[in-house]
N, C-alpha and C. Protein backbone atom coordinates (compact mmCIF):
# COMPACT_ATOMS: atom_id res chain seq x y z
N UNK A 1 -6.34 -232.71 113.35
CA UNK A 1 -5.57 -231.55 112.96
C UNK A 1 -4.13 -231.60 113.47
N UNK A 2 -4.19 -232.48 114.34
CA UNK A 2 -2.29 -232.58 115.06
C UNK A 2 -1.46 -233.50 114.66
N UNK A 3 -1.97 -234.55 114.07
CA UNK A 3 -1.55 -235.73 113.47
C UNK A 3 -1.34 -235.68 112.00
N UNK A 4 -0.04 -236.18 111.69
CA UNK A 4 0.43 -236.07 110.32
C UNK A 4 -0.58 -236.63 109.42
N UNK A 5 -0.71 -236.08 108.34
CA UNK A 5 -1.34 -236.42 106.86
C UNK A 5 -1.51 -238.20 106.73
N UNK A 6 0.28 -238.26 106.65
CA UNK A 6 0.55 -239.71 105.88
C UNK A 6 -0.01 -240.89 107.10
N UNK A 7 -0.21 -240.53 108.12
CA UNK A 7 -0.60 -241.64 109.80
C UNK A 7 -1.89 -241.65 109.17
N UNK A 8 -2.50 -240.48 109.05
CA UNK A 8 -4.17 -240.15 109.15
C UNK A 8 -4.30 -241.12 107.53
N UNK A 9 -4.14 -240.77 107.08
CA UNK A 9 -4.97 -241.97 105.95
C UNK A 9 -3.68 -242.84 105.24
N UNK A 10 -2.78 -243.61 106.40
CA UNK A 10 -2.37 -244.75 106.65
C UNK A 10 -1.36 -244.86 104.98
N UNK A 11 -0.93 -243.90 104.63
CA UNK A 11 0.15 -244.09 103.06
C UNK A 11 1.71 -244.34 103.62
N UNK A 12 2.42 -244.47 102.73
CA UNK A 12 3.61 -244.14 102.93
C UNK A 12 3.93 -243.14 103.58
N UNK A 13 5.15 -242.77 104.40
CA UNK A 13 5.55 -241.46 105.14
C UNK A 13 5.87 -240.76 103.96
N UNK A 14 6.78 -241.56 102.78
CA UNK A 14 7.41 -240.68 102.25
C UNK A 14 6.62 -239.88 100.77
N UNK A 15 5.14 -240.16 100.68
CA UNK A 15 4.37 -239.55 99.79
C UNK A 15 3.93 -238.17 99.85
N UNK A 16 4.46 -237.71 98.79
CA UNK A 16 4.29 -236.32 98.84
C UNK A 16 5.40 -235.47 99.23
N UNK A 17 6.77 -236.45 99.41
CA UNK A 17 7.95 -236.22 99.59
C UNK A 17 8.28 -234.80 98.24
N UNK A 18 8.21 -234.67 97.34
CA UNK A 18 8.41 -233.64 96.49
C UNK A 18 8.17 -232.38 97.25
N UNK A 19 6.50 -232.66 97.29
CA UNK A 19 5.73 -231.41 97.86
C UNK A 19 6.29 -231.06 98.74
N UNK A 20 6.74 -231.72 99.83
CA UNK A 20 7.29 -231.52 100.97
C UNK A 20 8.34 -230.72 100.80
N UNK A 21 9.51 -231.30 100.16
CA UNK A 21 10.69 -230.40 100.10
C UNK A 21 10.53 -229.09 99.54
N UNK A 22 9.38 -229.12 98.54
CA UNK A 22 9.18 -228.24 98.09
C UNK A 22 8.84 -226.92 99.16
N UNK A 23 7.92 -226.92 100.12
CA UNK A 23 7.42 -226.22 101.24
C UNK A 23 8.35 -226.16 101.66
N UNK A 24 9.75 -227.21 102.16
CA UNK A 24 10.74 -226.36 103.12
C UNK A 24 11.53 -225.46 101.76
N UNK A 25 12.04 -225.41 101.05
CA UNK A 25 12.38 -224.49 99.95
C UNK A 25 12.03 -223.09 99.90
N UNK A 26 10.55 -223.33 99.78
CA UNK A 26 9.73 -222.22 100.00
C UNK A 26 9.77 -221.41 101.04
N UNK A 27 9.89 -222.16 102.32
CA UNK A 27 9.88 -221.38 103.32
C UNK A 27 11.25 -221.20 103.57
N UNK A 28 12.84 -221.42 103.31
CA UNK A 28 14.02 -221.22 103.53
C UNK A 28 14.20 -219.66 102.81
N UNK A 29 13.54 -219.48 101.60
CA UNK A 29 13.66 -218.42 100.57
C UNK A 29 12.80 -216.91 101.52
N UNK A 30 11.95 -217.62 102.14
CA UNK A 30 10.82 -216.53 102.78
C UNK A 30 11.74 -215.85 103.88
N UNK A 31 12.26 -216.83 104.75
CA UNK A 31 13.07 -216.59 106.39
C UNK A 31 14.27 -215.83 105.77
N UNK A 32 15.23 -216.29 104.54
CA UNK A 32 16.23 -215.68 104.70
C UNK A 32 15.87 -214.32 104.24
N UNK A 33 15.25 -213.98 103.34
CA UNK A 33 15.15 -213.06 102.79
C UNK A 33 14.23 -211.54 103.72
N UNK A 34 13.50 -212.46 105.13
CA UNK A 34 12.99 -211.81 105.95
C UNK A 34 14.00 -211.60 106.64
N UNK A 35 14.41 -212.52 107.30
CA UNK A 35 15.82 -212.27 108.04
C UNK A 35 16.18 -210.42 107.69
N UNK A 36 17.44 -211.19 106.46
CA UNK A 36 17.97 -210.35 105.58
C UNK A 36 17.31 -208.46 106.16
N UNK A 37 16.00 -208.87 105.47
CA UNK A 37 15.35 -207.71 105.61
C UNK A 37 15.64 -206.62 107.00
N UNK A 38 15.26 -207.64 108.22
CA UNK A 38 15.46 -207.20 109.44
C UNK A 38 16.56 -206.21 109.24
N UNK A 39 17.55 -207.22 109.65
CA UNK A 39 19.36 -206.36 109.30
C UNK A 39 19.15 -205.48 108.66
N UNK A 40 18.29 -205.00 107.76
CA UNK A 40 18.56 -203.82 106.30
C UNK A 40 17.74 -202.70 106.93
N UNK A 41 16.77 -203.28 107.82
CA UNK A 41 16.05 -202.47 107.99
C UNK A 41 16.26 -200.62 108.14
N UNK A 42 17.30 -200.39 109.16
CA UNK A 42 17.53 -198.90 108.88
C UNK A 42 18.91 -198.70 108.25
N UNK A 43 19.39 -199.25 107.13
CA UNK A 43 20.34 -199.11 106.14
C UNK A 43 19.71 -198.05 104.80
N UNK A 44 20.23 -197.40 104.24
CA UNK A 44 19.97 -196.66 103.36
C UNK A 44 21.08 -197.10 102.08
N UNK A 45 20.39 -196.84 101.29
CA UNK A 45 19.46 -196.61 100.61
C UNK A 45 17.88 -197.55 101.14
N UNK A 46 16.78 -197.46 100.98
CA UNK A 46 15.86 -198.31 101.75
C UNK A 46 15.80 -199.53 100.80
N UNK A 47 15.80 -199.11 99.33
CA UNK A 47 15.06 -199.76 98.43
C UNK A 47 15.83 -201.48 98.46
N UNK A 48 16.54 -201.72 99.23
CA UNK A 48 17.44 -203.04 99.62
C UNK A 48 16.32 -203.90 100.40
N UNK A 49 16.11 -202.85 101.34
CA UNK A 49 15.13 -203.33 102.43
C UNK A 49 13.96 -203.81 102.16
N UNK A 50 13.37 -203.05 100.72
CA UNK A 50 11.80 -203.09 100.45
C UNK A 50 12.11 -204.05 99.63
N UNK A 51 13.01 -204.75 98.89
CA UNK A 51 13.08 -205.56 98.09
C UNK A 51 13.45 -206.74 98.52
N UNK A 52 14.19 -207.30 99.67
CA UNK A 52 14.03 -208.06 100.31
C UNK A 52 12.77 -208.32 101.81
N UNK A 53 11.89 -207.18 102.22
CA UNK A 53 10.76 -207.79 102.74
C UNK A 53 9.72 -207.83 101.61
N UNK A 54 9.66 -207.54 100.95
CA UNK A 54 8.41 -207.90 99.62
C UNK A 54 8.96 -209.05 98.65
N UNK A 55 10.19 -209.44 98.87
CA UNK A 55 10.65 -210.97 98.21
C UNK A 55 9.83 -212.28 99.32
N UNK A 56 10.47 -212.07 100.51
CA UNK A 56 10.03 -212.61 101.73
C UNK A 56 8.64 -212.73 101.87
N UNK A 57 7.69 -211.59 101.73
CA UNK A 57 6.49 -212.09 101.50
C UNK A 57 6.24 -212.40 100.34
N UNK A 58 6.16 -212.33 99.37
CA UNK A 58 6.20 -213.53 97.87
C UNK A 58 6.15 -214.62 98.55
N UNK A 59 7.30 -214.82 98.86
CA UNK A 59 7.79 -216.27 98.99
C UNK A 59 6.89 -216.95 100.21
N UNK A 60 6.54 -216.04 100.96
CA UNK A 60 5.95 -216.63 102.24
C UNK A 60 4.30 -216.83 101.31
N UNK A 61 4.00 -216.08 100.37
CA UNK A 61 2.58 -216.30 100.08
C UNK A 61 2.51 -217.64 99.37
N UNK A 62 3.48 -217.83 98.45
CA UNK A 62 3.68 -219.04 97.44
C UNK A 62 3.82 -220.13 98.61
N UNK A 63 4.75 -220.06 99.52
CA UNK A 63 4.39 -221.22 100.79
C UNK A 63 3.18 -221.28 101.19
N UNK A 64 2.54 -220.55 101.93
CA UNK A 64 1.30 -220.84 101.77
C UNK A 64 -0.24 -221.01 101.28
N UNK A 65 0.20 -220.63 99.91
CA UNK A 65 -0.98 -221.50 99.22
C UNK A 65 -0.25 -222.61 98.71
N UNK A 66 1.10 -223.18 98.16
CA UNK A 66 1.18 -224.09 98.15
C UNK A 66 1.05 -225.14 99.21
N UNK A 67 1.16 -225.07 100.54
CA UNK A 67 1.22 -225.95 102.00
C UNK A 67 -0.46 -226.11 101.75
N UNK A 68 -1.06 -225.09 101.63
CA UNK A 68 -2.33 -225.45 101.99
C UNK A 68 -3.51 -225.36 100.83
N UNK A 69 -2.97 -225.15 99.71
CA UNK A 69 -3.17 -225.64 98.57
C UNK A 69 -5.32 -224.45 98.21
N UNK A 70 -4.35 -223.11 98.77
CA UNK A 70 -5.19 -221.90 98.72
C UNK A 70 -5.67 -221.85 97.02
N UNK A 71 -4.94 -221.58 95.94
CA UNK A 71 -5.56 -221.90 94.68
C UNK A 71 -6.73 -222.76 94.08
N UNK A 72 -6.45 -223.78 94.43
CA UNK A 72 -6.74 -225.27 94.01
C UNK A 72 -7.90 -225.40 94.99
N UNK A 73 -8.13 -225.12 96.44
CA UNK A 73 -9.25 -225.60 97.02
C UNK A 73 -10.05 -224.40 98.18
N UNK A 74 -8.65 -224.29 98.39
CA UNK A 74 -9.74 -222.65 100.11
C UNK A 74 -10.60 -221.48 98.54
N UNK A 75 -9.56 -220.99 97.94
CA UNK A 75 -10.19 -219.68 97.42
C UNK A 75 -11.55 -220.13 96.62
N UNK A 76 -11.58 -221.25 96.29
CA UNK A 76 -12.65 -221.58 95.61
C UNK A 76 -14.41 -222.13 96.44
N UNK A 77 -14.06 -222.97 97.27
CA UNK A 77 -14.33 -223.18 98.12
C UNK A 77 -14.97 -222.16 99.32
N UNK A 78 -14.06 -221.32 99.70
CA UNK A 78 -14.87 -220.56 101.01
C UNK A 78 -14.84 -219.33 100.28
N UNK A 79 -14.13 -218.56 99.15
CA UNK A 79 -14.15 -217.31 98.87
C UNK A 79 -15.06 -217.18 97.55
N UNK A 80 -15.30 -218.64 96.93
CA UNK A 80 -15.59 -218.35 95.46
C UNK A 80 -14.98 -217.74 94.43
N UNK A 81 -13.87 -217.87 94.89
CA UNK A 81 -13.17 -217.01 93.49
C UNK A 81 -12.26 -218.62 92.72
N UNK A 82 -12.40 -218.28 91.66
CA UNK A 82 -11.53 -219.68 91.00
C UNK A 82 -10.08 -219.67 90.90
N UNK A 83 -9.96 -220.90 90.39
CA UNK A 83 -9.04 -220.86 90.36
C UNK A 83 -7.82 -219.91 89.62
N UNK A 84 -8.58 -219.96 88.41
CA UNK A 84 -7.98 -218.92 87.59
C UNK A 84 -7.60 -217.68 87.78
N UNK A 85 -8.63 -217.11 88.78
CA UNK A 85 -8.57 -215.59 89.02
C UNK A 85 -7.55 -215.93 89.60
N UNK A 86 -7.62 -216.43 90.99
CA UNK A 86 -6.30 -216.52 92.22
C UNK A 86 -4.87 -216.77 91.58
N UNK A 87 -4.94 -217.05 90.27
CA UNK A 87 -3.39 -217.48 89.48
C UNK A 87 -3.28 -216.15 88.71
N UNK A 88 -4.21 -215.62 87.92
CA UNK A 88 -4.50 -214.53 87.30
C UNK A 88 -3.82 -213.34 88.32
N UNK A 89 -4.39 -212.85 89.55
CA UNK A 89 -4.05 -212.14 90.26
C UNK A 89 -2.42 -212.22 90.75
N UNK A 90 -2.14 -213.25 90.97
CA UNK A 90 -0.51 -213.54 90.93
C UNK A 90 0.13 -213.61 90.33
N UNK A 91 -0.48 -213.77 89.62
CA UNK A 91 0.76 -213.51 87.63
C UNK A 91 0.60 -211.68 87.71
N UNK A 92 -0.10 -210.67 88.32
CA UNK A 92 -0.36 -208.98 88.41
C UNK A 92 0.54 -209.09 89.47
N UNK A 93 0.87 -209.69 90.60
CA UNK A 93 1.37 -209.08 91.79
C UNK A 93 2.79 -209.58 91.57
N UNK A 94 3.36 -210.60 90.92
CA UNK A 94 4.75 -210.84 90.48
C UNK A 94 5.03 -210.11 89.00
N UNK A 95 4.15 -209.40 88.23
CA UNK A 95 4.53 -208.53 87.31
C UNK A 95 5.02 -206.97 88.16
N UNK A 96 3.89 -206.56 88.94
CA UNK A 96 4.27 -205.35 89.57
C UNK A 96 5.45 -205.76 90.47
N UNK A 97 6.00 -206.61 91.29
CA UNK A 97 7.42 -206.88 92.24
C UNK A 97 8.21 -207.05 91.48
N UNK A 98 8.35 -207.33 90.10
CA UNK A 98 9.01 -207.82 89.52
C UNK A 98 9.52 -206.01 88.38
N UNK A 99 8.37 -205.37 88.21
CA UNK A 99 8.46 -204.14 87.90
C UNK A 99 9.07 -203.03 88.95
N UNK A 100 8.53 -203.08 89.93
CA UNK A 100 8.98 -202.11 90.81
C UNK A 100 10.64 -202.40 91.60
N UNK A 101 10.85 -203.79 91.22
CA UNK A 101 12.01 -204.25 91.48
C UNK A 101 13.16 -204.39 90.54
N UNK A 102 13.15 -204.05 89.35
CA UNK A 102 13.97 -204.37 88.24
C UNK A 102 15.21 -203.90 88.23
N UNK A 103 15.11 -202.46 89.17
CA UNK A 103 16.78 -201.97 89.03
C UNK A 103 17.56 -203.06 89.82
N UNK A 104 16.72 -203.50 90.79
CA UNK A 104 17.95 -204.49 91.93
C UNK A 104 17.11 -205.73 91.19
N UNK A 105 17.33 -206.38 90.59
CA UNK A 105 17.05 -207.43 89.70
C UNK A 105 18.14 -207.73 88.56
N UNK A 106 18.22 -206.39 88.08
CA UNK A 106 19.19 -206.84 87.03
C UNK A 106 20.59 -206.39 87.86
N UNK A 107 20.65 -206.14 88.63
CA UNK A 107 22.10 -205.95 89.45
C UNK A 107 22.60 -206.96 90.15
N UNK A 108 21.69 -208.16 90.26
CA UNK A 108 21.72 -209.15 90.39
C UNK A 108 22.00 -210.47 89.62
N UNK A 109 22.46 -211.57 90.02
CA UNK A 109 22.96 -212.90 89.03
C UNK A 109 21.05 -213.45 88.89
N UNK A 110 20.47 -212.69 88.15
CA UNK A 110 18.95 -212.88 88.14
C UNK A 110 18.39 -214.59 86.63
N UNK A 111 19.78 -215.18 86.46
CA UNK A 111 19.67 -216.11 85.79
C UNK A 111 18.48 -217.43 86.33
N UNK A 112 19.20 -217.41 87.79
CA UNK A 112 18.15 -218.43 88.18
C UNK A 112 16.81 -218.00 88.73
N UNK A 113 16.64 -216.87 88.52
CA UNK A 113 15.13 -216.12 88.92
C UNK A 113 14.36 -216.43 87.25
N UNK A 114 15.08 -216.23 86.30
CA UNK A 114 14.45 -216.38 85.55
C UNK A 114 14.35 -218.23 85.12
N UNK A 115 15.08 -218.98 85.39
CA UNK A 115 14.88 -220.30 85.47
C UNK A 115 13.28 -220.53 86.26
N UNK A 116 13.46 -220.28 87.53
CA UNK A 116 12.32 -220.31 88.27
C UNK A 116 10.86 -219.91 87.66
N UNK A 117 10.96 -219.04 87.49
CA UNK A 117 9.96 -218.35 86.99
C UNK A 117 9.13 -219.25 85.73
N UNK A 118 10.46 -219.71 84.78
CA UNK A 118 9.83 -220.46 83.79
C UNK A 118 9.46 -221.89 84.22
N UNK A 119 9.98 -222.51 84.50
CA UNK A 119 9.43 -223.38 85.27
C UNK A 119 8.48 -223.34 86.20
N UNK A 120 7.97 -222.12 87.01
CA UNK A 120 7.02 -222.36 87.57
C UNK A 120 5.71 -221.76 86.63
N UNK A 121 5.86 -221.10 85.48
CA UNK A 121 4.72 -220.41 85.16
C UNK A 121 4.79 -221.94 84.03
N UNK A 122 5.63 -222.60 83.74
CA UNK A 122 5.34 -223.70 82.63
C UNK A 122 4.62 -224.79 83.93
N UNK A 123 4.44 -225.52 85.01
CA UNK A 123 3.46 -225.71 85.77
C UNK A 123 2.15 -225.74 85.57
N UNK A 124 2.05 -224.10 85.84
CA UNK A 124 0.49 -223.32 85.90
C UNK A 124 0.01 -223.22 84.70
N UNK A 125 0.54 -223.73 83.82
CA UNK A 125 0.22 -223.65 82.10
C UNK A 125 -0.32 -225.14 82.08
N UNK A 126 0.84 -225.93 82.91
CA UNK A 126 0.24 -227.71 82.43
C UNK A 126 -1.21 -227.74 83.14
N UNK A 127 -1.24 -226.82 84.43
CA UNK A 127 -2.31 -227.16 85.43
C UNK A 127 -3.33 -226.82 84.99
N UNK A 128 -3.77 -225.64 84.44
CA UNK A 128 -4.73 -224.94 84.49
C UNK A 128 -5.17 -225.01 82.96
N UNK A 129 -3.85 -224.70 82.01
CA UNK A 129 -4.49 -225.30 80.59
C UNK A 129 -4.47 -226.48 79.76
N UNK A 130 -3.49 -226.57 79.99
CA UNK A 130 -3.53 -228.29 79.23
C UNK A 130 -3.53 -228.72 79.80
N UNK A 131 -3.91 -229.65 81.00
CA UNK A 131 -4.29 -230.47 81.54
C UNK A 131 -5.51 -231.22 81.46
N UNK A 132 -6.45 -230.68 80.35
CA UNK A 132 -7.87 -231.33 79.88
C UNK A 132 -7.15 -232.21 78.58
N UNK A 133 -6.14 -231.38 78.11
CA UNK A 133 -5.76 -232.49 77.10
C UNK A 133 -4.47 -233.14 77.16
N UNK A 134 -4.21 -233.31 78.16
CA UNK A 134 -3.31 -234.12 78.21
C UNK A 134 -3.65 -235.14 79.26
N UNK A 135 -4.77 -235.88 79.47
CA UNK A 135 -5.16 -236.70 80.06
C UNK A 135 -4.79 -237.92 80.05
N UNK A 136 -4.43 -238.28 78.47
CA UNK A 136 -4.27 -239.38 77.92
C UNK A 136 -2.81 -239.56 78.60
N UNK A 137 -2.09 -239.19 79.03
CA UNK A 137 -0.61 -239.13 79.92
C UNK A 137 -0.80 -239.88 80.84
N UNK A 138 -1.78 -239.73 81.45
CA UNK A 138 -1.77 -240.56 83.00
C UNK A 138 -1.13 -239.75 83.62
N UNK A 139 -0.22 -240.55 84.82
CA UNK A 139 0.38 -239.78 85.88
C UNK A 139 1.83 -239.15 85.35
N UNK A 140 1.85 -239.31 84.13
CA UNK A 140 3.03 -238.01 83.57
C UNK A 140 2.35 -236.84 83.39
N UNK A 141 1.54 -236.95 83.78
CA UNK A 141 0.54 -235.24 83.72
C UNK A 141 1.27 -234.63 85.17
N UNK A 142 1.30 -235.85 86.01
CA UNK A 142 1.41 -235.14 86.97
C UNK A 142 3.19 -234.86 87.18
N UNK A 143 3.84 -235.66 86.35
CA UNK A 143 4.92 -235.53 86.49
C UNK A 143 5.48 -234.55 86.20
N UNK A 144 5.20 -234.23 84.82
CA UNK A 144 5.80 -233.21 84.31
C UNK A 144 5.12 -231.63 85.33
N UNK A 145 3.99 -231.50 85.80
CA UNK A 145 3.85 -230.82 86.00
C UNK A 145 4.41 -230.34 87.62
N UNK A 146 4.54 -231.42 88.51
CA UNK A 146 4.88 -231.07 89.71
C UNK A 146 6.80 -231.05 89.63
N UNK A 147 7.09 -231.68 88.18
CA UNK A 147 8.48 -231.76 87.96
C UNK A 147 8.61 -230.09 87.83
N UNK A 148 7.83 -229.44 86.68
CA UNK A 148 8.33 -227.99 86.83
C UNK A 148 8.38 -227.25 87.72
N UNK A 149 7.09 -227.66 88.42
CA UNK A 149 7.02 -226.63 90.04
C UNK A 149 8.31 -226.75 91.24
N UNK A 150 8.71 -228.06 90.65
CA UNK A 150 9.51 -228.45 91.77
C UNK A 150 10.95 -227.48 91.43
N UNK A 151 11.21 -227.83 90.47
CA UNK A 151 12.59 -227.20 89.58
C UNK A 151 12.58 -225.53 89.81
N UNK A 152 10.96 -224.93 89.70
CA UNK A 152 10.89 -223.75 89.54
C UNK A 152 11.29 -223.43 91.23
N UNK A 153 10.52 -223.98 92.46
CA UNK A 153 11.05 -223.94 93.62
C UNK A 153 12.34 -223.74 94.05
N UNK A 154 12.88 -224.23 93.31
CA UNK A 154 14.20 -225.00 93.71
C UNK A 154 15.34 -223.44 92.88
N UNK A 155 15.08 -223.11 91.93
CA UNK A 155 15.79 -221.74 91.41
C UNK A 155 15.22 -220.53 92.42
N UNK A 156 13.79 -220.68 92.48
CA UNK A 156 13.74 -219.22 93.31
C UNK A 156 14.44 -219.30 94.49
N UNK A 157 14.61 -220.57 95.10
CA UNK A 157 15.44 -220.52 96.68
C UNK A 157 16.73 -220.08 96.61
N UNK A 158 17.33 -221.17 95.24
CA UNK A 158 18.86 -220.59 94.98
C UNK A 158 18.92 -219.18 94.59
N UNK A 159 18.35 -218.37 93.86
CA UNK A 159 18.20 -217.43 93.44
C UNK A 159 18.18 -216.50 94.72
N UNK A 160 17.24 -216.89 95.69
CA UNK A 160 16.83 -215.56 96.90
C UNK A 160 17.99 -216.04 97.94
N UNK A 161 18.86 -217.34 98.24
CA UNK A 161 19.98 -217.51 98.65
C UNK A 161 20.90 -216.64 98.23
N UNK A 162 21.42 -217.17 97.05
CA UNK A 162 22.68 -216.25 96.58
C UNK A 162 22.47 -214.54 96.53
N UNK A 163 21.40 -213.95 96.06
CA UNK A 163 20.92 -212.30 95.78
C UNK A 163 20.92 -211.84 97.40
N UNK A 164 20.62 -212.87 98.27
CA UNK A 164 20.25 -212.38 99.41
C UNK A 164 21.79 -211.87 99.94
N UNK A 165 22.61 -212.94 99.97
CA UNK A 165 24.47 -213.13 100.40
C UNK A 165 24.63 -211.71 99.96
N UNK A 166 24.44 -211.60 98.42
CA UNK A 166 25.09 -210.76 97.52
C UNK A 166 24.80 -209.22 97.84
N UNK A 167 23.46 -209.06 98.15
CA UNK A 167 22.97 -207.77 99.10
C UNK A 167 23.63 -207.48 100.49
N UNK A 168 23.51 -208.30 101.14
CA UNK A 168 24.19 -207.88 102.59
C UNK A 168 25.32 -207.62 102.40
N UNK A 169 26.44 -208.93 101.50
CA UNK A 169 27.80 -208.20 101.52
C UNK A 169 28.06 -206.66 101.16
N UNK A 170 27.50 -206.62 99.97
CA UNK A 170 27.28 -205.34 99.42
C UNK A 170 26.58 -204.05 99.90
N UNK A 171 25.79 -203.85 100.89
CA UNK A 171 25.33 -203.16 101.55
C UNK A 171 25.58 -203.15 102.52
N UNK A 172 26.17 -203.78 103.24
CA UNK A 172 27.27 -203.72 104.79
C UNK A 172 28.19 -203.60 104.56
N UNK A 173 29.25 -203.34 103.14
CA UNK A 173 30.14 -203.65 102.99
C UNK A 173 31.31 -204.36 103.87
N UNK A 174 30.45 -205.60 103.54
CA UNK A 174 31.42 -206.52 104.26
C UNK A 174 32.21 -207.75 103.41
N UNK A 175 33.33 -208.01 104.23
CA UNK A 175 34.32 -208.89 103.19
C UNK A 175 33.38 -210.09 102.32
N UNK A 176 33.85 -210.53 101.66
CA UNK A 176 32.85 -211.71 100.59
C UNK A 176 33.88 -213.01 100.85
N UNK A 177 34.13 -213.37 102.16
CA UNK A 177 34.63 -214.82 102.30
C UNK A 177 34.89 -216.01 101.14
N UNK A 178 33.69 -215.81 101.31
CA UNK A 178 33.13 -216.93 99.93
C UNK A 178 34.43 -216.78 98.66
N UNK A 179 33.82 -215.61 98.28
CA UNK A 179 34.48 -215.60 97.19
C UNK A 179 36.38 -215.16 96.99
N UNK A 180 37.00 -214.78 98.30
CA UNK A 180 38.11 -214.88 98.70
C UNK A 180 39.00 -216.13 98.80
N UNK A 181 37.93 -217.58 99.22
CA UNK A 181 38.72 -218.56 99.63
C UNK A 181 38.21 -218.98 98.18
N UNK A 182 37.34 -219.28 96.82
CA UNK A 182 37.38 -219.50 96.27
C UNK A 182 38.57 -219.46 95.47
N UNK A 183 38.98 -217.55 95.87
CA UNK A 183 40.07 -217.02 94.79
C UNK A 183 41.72 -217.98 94.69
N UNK A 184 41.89 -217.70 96.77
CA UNK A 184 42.62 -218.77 96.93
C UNK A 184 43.06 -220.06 96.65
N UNK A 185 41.65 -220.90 96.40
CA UNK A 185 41.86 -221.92 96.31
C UNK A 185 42.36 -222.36 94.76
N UNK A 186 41.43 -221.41 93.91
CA UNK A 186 41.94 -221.33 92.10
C UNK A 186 43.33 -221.42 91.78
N UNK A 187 43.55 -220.61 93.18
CA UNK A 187 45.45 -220.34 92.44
C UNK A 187 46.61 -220.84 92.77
N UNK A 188 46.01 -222.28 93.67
CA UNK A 188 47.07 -222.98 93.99
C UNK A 188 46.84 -224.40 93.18
């Protein structure tokens, strides 16, 4: 249990390198957005606050069933529930965050949330449904499919990066650096 994966059954270090980055992604999107949260915590309006600690846990849940691969083997395995349900149920709990969140969603640059999203629900489509027929692919089954997850990863982080910046400035009203030295720099 203390010893790395890739030592224990003697592969490359760098296998599973995707997955990997993928998990720190995952978990960069969870911390900042918890972070974030902290700071907001007694700021008003609240609904800043509730929308960045219920992003944070999203993100912290998607880290860990992806790290430990809760879908695909624990829920089935020790809980009996399949796979399907456990994807089923998360496609309800990112409809309702995604509902109860919409005013600060669309107030947001929510382009790469929706990148993410498609890419990760085009994934769970290769995984769970076509993946009986697309066998004949070989390991482009797996490509394409860990290619979307990866891509989809990779927007929700940028996505909960930038929304996250974009909240604090805006709710602390504090200067936007960023986009000051940008201005600067345009106009010389």
């Amino acid at each position: 249990m203390t010893r790395d994966v890739t030592a224990i059954a003697k592969i490359h270090p760098l296998s599973g390198i995707l997955s990997s980055l993928g998990i720190l992604l995952w978990c960069a999107a969870a911390s900042i957005c918890g972070f974030a949260a902290i700071i907001l915590r007694d700021v008003k309006p609240r609904a800043t606050f509730w929308f960045l600690l219920s992003s944070s846990l999203l993100s912290a849940y998607l880290l860990l069933d992806d790290f430990f691969q809760f879908h695909e083997a624990l829920a089935p395995r020790y809980l009996g529930l399949s796979e399907k349900f456990v994807i089923a149920a998360l496609g309800v709990a990112v409809s309702a965050y995604l509902i109860a969140f919409r005013r600060i969603i669309l107030r947001t640059h929510f382009g790469a949330l929706l990148l993410a999203l498609g890419f990760l629900a085009t994934s769970v489509v290769i995984d769970v449904i076509l993946e009986p027929w697309l066998w004949r692919l070989g390991h482009w089954t797996f490509f394409f499919e860990d290619g979307a997850k990866w891509l989809g990863i990779a927007f929700w982080c940028s996505y909960y990066v930038h929304t996250t910046h974009q909240l604090l400035v805006s709710t602390l009203d504090l200067p936007n650096k960023a986009i000051q030295s940008d201005a600067r720099t345009s106009r010389r």
